[in-house]
Protein backbone atom coordinates (compact mmCIF):
# COMPACT_ATOMS: atom_id res chain seq x y z
CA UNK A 1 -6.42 25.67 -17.82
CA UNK A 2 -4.21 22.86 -17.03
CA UNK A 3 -5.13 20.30 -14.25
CA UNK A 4 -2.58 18.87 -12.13
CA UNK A 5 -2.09 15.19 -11.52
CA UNK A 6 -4.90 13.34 -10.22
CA UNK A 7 -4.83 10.03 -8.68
CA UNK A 8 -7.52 7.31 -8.23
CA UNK A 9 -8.22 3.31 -7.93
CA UNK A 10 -8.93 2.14 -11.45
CA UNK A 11 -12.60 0.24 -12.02
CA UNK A 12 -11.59 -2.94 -13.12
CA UNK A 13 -13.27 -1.93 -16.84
CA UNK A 14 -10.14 0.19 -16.97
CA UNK A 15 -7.90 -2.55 -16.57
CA UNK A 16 -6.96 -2.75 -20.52
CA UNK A 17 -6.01 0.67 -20.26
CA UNK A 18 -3.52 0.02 -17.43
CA UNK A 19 -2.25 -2.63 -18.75
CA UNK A 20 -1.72 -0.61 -22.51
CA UNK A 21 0.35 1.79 -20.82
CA UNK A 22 2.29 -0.99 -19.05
CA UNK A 23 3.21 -2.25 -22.72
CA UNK A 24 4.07 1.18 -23.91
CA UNK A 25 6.47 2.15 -20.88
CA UNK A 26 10.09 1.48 -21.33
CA UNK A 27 10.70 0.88 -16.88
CA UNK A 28 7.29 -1.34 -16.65
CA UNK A 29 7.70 -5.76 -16.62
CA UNK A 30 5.32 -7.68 -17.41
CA UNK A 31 5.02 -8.56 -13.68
CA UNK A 32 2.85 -5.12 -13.85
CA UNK A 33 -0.13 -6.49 -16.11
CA UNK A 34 -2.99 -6.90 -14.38
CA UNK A 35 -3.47 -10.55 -15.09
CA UNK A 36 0.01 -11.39 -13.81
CA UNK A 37 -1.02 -9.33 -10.91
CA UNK A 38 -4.37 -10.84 -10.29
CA UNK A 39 -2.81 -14.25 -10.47
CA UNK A 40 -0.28 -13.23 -7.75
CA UNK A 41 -3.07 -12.24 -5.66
CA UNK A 42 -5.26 -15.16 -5.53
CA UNK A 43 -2.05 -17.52 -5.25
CA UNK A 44 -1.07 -15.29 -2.33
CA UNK A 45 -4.84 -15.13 -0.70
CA UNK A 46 -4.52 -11.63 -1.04
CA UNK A 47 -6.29 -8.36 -2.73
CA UNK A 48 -4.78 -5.53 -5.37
CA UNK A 49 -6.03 -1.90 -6.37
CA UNK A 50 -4.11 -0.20 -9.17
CA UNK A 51 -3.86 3.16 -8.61
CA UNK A 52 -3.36 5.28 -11.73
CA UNK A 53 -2.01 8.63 -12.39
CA UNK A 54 -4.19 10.82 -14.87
CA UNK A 55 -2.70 14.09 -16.38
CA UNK A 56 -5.71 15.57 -17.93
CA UNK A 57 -7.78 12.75 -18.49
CA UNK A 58 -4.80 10.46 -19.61
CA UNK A 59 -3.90 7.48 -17.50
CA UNK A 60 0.24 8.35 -17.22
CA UNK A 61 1.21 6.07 -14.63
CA UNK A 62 0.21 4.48 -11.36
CA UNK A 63 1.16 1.42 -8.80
CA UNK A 64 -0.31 -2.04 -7.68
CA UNK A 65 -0.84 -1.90 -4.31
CA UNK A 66 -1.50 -5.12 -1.96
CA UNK A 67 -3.34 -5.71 0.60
């Protein structure tokens, strides 16, 4: 049976895999990796999750979000 969406914070171990699919997506930057993003955080004194998308086990998308 198919599984719908699911949606989680990534451990930071999957961080490569984020930032594989950002390479493979034709609408991502490279202001999506999660170095760049990191970066941004500690230059802004602030924290990141990345929140990924899986469609049966397969990360498919997902979104930094601040805090």
């Amino acid at each position: 049976m198919k599984q719908g969406c699911v949606a989680r914070i990534l451990d930071r171990e999957e961080y490569p895999t984020w930032d594989s699919c950002v390479i493979e997506s034709s609408t991502a930057s490279p202001y999506h990796n999660s170095r760049y993003l990191d970066c941004l955080a500690s230059a802004t004194d602030a924290e990141f999750s990345l929140v990924g998308c899986f469609l049966e086990g397969h990360l498919v998308g997902g979104v930094p979000l601040y805090r």
